[in-house]
Every structure is written in C-alpha cells, then in structure tokens.
Protein backbone atom coordinates (compact mmCIF):
# COMPACT_ATOMS: atom_id res chain seq x y z
CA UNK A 1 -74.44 -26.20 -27.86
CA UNK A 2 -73.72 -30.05 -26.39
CA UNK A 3 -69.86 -30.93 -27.74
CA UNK A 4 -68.73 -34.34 -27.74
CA UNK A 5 -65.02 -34.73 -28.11
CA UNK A 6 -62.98 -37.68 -28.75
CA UNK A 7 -59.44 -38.47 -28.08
CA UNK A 8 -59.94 -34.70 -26.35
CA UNK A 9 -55.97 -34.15 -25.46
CA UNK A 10 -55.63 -30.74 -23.79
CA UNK A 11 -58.88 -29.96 -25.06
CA UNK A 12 -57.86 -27.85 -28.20
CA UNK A 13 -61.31 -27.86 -29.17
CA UNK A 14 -62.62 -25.85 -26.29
CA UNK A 15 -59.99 -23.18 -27.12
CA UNK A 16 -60.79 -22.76 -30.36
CA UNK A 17 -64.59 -22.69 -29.46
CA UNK A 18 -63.77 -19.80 -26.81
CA UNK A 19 -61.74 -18.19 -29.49
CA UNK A 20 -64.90 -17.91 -31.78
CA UNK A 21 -67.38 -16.90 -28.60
CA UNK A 22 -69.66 -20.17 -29.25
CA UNK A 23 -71.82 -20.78 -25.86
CA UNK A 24 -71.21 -23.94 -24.64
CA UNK A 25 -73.99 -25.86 -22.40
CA UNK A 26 -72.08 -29.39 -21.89
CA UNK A 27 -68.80 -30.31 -23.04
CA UNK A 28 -67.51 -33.93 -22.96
CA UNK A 29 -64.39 -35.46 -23.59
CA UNK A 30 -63.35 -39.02 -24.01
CA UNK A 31 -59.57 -39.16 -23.04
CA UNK A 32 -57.56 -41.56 -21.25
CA UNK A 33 -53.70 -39.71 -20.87
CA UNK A 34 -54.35 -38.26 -17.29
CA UNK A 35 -51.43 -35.51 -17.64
CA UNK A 36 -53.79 -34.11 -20.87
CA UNK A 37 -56.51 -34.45 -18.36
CA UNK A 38 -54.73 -32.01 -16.05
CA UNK A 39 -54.42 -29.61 -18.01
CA UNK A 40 -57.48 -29.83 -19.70
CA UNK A 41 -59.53 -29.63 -16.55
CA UNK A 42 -57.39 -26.88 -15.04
CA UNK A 43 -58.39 -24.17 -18.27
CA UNK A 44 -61.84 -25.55 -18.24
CA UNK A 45 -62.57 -26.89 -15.64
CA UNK A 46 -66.25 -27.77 -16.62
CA UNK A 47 -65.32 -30.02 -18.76
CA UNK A 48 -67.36 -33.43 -18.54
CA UNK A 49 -65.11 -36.43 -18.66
CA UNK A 50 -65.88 -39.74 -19.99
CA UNK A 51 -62.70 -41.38 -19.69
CA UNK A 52 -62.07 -44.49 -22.55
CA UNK A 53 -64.12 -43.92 -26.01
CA UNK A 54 -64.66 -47.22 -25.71
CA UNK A 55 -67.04 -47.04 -23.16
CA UNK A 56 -68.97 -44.15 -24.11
CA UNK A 57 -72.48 -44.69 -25.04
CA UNK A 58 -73.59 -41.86 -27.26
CA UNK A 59 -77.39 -43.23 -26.61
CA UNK A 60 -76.98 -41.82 -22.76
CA UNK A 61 -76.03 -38.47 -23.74
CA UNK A 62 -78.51 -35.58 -24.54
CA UNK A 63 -78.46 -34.15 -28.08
CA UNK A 64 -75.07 -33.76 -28.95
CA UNK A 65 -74.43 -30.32 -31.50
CA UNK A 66 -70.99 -31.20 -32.37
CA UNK A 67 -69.15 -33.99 -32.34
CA UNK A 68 -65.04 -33.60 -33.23
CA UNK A 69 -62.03 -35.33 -32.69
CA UNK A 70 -58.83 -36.35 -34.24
CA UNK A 71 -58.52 -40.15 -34.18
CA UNK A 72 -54.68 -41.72 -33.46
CA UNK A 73 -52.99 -41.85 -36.96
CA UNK A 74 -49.72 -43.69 -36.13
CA UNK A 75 -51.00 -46.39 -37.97
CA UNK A 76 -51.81 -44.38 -41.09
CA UNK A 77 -49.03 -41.47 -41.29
CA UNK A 78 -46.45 -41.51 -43.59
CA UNK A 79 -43.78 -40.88 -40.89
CA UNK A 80 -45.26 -44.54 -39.17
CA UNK A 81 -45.21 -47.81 -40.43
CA UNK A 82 -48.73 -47.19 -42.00
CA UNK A 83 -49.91 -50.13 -40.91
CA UNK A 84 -54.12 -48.66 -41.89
CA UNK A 85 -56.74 -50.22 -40.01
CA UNK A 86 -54.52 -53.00 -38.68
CA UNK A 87 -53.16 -50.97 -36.48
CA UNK A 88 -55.36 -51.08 -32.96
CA UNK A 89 -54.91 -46.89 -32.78
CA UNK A 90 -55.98 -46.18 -36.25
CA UNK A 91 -59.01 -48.43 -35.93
CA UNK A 92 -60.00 -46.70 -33.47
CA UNK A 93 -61.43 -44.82 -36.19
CA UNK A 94 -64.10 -46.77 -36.10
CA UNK A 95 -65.31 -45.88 -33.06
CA UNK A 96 -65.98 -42.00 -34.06
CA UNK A 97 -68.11 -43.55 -36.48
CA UNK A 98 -69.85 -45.21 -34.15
CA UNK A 99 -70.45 -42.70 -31.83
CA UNK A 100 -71.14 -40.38 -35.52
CA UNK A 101 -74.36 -42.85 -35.63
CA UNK A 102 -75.32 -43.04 -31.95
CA UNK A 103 -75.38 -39.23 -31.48
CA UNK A 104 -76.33 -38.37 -34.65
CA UNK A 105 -74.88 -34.53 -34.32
CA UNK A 106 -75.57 -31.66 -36.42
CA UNK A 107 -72.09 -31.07 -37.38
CA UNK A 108 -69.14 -33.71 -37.48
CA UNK A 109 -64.88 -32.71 -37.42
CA UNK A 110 -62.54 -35.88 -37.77
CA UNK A 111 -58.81 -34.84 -37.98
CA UNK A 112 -56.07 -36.83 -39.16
CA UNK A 113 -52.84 -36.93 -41.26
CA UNK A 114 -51.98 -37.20 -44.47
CA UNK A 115 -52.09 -40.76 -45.62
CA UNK A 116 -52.60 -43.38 -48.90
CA UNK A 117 -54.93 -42.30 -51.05
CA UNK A 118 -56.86 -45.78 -50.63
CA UNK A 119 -56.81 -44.86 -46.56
CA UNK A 120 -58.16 -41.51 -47.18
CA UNK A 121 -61.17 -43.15 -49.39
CA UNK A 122 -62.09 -45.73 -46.90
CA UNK A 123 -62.58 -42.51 -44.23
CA UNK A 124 -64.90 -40.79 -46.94
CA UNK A 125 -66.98 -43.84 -47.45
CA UNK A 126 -67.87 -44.04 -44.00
CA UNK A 127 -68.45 -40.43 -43.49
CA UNK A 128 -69.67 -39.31 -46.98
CA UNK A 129 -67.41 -36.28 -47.29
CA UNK A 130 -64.23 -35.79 -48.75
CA UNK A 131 -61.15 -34.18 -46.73
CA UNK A 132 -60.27 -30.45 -46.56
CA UNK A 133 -56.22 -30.66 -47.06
CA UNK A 134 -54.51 -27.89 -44.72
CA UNK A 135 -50.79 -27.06 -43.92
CA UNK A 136 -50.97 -25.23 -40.32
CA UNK A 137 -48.25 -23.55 -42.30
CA UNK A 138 -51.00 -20.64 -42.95
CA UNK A 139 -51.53 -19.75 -39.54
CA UNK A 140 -48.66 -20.41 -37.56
CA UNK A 141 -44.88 -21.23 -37.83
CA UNK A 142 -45.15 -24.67 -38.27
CA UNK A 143 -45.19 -27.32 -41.13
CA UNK A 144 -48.07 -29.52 -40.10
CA UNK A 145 -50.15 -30.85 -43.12
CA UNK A 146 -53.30 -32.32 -41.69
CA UNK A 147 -56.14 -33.58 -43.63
CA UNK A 148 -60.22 -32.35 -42.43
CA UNK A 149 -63.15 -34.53 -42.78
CA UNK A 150 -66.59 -31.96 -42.03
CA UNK A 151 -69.87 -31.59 -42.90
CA UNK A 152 -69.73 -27.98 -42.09
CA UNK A 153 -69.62 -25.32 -44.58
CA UNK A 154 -65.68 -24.70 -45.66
CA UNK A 155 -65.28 -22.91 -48.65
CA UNK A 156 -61.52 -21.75 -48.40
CA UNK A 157 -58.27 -22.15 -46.66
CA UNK A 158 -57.40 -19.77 -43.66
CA UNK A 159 -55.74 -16.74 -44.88
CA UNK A 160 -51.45 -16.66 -44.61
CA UNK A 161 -50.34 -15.25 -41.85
CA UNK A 162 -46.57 -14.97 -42.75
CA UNK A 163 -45.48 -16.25 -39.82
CA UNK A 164 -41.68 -17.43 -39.14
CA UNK A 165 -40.06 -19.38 -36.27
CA UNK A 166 -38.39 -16.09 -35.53
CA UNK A 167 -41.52 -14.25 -35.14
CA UNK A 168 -42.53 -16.94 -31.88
CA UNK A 169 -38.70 -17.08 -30.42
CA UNK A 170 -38.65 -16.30 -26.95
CA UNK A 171 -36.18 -13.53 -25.68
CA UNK A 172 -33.78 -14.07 -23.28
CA UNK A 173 -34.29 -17.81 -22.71
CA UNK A 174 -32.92 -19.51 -20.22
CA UNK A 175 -31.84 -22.71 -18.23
CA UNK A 176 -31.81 -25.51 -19.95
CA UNK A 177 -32.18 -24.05 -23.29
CA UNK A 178 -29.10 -21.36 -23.02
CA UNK A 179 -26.34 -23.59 -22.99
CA UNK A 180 -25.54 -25.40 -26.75
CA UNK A 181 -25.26 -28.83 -27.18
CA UNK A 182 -22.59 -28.17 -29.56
CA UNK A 183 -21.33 -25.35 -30.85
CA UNK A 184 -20.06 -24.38 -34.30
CA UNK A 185 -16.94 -25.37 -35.42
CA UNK A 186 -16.69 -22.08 -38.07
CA UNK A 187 -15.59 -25.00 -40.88
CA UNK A 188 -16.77 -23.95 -44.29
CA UNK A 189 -17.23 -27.38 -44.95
CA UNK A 190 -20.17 -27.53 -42.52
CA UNK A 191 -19.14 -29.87 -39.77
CA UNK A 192 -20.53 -29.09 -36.74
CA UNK A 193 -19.65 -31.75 -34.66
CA UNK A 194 -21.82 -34.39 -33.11
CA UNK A 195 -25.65 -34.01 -32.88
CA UNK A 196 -27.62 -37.36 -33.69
CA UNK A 197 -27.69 -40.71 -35.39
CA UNK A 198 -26.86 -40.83 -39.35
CA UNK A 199 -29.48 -39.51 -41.15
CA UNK A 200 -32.25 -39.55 -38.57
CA UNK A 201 -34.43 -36.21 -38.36
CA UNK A 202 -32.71 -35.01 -34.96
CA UNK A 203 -29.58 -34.12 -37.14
CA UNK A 204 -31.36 -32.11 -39.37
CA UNK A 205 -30.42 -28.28 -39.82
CA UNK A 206 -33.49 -25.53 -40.35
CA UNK A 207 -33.55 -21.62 -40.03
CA UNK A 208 -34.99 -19.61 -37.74
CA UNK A 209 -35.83 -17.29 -40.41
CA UNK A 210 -37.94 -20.49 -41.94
CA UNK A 211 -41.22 -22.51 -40.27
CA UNK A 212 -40.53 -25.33 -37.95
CA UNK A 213 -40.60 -29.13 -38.26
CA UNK A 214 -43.79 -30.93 -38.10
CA UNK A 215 -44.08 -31.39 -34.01
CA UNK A 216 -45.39 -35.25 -34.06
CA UNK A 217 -45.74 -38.02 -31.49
CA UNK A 218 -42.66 -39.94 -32.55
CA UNK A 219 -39.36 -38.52 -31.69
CA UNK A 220 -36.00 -38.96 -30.33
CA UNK A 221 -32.61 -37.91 -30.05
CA UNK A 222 -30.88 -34.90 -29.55
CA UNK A 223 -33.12 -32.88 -32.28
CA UNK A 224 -35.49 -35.49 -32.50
CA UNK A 225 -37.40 -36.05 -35.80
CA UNK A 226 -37.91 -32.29 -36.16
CA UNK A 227 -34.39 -31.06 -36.34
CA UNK A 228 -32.15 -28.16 -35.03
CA UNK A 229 -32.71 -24.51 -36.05
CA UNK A 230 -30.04 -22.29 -37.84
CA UNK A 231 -30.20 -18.34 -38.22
CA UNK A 232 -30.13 -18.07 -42.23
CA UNK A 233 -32.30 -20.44 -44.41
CA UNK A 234 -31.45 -22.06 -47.63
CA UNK A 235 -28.15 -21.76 -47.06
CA UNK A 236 -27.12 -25.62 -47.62
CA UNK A 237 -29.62 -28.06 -48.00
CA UNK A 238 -29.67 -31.90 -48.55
CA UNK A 239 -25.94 -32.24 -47.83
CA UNK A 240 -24.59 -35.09 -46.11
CA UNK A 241 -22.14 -34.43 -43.69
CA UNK A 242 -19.81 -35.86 -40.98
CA UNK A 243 -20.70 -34.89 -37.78
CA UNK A 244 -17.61 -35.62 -34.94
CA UNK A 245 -17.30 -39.01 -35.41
CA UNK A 246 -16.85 -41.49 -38.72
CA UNK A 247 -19.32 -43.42 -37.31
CA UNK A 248 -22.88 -40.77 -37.58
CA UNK A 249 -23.69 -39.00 -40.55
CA UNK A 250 -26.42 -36.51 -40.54
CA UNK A 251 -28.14 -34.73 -43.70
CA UNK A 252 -28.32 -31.14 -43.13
CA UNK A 253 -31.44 -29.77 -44.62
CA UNK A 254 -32.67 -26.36 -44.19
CA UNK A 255 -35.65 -25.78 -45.54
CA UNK A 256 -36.96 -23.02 -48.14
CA UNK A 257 -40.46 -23.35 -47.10
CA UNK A 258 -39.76 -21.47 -44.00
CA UNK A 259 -41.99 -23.20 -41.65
CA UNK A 260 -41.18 -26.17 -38.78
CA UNK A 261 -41.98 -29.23 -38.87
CA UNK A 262 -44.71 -31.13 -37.24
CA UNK A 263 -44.82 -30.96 -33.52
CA UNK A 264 -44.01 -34.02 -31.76
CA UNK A 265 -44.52 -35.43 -28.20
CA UNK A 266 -40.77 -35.54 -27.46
CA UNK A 267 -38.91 -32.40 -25.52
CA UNK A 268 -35.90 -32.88 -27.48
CA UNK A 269 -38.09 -32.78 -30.47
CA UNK A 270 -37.20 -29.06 -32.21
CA UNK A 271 -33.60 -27.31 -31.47
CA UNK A 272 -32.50 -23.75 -32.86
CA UNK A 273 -29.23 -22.17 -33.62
CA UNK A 274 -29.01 -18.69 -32.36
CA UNK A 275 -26.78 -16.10 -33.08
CA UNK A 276 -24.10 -17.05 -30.52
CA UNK A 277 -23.71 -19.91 -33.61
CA UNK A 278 -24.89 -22.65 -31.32
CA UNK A 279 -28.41 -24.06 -31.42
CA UNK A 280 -31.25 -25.34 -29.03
CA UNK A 281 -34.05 -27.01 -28.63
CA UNK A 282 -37.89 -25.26 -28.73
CA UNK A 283 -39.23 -24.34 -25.25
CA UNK A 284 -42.88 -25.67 -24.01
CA UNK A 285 -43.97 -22.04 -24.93
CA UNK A 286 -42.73 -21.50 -28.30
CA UNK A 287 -44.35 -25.01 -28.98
CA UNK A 288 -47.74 -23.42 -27.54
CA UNK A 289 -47.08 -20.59 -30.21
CA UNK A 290 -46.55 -23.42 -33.32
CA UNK A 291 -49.88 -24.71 -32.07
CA UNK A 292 -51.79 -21.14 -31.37
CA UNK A 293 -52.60 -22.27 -27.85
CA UNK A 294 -52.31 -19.48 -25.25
CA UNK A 295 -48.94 -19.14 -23.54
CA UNK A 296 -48.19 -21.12 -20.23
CA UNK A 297 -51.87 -22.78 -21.43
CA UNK A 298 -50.34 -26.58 -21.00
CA UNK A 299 -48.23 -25.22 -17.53
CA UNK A 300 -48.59 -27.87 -14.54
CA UNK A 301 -46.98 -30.55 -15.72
CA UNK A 302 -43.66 -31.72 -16.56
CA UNK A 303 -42.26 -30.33 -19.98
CA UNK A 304 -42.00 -34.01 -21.38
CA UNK A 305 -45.52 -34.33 -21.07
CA UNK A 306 -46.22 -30.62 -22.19
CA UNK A 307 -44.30 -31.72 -25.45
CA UNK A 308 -46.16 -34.76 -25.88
CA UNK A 309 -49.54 -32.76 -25.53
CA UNK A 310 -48.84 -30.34 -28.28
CA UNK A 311 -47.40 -32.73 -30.92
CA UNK A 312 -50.81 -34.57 -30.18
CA UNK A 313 -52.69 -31.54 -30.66
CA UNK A 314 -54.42 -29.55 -32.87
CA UNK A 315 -53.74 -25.94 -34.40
CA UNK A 316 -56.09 -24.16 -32.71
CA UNK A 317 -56.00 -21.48 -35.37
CA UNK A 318 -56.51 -24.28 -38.41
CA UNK A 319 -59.80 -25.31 -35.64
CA UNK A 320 -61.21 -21.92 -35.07
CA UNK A 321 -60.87 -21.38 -39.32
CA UNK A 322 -63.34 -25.03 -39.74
CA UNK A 323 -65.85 -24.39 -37.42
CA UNK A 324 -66.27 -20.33 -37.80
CA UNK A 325 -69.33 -21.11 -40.25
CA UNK A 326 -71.29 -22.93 -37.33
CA UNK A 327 -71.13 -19.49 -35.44
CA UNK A 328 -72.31 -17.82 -38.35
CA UNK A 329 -75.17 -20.13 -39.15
CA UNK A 330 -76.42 -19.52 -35.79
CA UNK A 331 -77.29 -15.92 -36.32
C-alpha cells in the first residue's frame, strides 16, 4: 500500500499500521515540526518526507491507498477559542480535501476534536461521511474524546479495556518527578497549599485509581490544563478551595470517570499524588502509555518536545481499531 499522511507528527500512523502487519510500499508524510521529524524518521526511518502540506502536489505522487491525517483543531476545540475556519490552523482543513481530490485514495481517515455541531456538518459536506465519536477512554487511561471522519468500514467502538492511570504508573520514578511540589498539609478541609492560578486546570485534583486528563496542545502551569493526580477517586469533587495564598483559588475535581484527561504538549501538563501524599507530574513514558505508543518510542529529544508530540498525537490503539477492516478486506 502507498500512505499519504498529513500533519504526520511522530508518525502515529505508521505504528498503528505495523501494529496491524499492513505492508507498506511508500509512506509519506507532510510535517513541518522538525523535533516530530526526529523521531519519526529515527522508528521508521523510510519514511518519505514532504515537508509543508502546502506544497504537496498529490498529482506527482503514484497511487496513493490511504490517505489519513488529523488536521490542527485549535481553532475548532472547545478548550480554544473556536474560532472554525477563521482560524489559519483549522482551515487547513481544507487542504486534506484538496489533496482527498488530487489523490483520489481508496480509503480516507481525518481526525479531529469534538466541536459545534454546525463545524462538524461543514466537515461531512465536504467529505460525505459522518464522524465516528470515540473516547480513547476504551483503550487506554486517558480521557481523549476525538471525533473520526472514514470511508472505511467501522461498525463498532473498540472494546473497553479497563484501563486506569494506575495500571501505566511507572515504579520507582525518579529525578525530577520524585520530589513534590507540595506536599499535603493532612487538613480535612482540603488545603493543600499552593499549586496554580484560581481555577485554571493545573490546580485540578484527579486519582490515580481514575483515567487521566485529556493530554492537549495548550497547557501551562504547574499541573497544566490536565491537573494533578491523587491516590483515591471521588473523594471530593467540584470544591473550591484556598490553596496557600488568598490570592489563587483552585477547584479540586477528581473525577468518577476514572480516566485522564487529554494529553497536551506541555511537560508540566499531568501531575500525580502518590502515596507519600505528595503528587507529580506524568513522565514522557507514562504519556507514551496514555497514547499506546511503544515505550522510550518518542526518546531523542528533549521531554518538552516529547510532551508536545504526544498531546499532538493520536491513540494508536483508537488508529489500529479504524483501519483493522482495510487489512481484512485485503484477504
């Protein structure tokens, strides 16, 4: 099969393609971050790149089987502005549609988030299919609702795992990570001194024994926008507390979904409690492990750009679910 993949990242697609034993004659990616590049080029290192979408001329390539991607959605998530097709990322959009027409492939895979309904309609106009609606929640330990626009076969959702945060903790971390930020006061009242901003996401308790936040491409603070991690879940939840100073207020939320939150592109972006009652951020790895890549597979590069990677990836697992039906077609 001839792949063409746009806004390629770390090349989740060619994971989830190994993961299903599809042959693959030519793969090419369109990406432009040159730290996804890397590490793209380093697991595969066949990998044909095209550099800017803008510039790729679909009329060049040979037959292309498969052509997937997952467009920028700042500009239509709910967490951004949604500023639709205004926004220069989101319209680039329209350039997978181009390149839909140009190559004309068999099969077609457009990712993106959840958005307006009147959004989500103008995408199935141009592409004639509705979206497949999917929480990564199913496959891994992270809340990550994503929406699927295919022609290929789909006729369910991937089967529940059961997986936890605690199930894809690493043991006997380390470094960085070991030391708390802040540790529990023991205050029945919950304050736990100083973490983040008001209300912002970073300040936001979860439980290990839960999923994690959604790892996205927007984050910041201390726990960034998908919160710290606490040992027992459900145990308070939308509380607003004092945190150290008069000034910050946080709302402690743990939720009883048991899954993360979205991955985002920020280090600082997840952060657990352990059982010494103090909490931490995720590592790189355990962020591989809410995306189902391959341990150490985004390893070269600095962990602020490993963190950026995997909030702008894909869930492998959610990937290899989609396009099992184009194996099976080709018996």
């Amino acid at each position: 099969m001839n792949l063409l993949s746009l806004f390629d990242g770390m090349s989740c697609g060619q994971i989830a393609l190994n993961r299903l034993g599809i042959k693959v004659d030519n793969y090419y990616a369109s990406e432009i971050d040159k730290y996804a590049i890397e590490v793209a080029n380093r697991n595969y290192p066949d990998t044909i790149q095209l550099g800017d979408v803008i510039k790729v001329n679909g009329s060049k390539l040979p037959q292309i089987d498969l052509l997937f991607g997952g467009s920028p959605c700042q500009g239509f998530s709910f967490a951004g502005k949604q500023l639709n097709f205004n926004d220069p990322r989101s319209a680039l959009f329209f350039e997978f549609v181009r390149l839909l027409k140009e190559c004309k492939p068999k099969y077609f895979l457009l990712e993106n988030v959840r958005m307006k309904q009147e959004y989500q309609d103008i995408i199935s106009q141009y592409l004639g299919v509705k979206p497949i609606a999917i929480n990564s929640s199913l496959v891994s330990a992270q809340n990550r609702h994503r929406l699927y626009w295919t022609n290929i076969q789909v006729t369910s959702l991937p089967d529940d795992k059961r997986i936890i945060l605690s199930d894809i903790l690493e043991d006997n971390v380390n470094g960085e990570y070991q030391e708390p930020y802040v540790k529990l006061n023991g205050k029945t009242s919950g304050q736990i001194g100083f973490v983040g901003k008001k209300t912002r996401q970073s300040g936001r308790i979860y439980s290990t024994d839960g999923k994690s936040a959604t790892i996205r491409a927007n984050g910041g603070g201390q726990g960034a926008n998908t919160g710290l991690y606490q040992i027992k879940c459900g145990a308070i939840r939308g509380r607003q507390l004092t945190l150290g100073s008069s000034k910050y207020t946080q709302m402690i939320e743990v939720r009883e979904d048991c899954k993360t939150n979205t991955l985002t592109t920020v280090k600082k972006d997840n952060v657990v409690i352990g059982s010494e009652s103090h909490y931490r951020k995720l590592t790189p790895t355990e962020c591989e492990r809410l995306q189902t890549v391959p341990d150490g597979y985004t390893e070269g590069v600095s962990n602020t750009q490993r963190y950026k990677m995997l909030g702008n990836g894909w869930t492998v697992d959610v990937i290899v679910h989609l396009l099992k039906n184009i194996k099976e077609e080709a018996k």
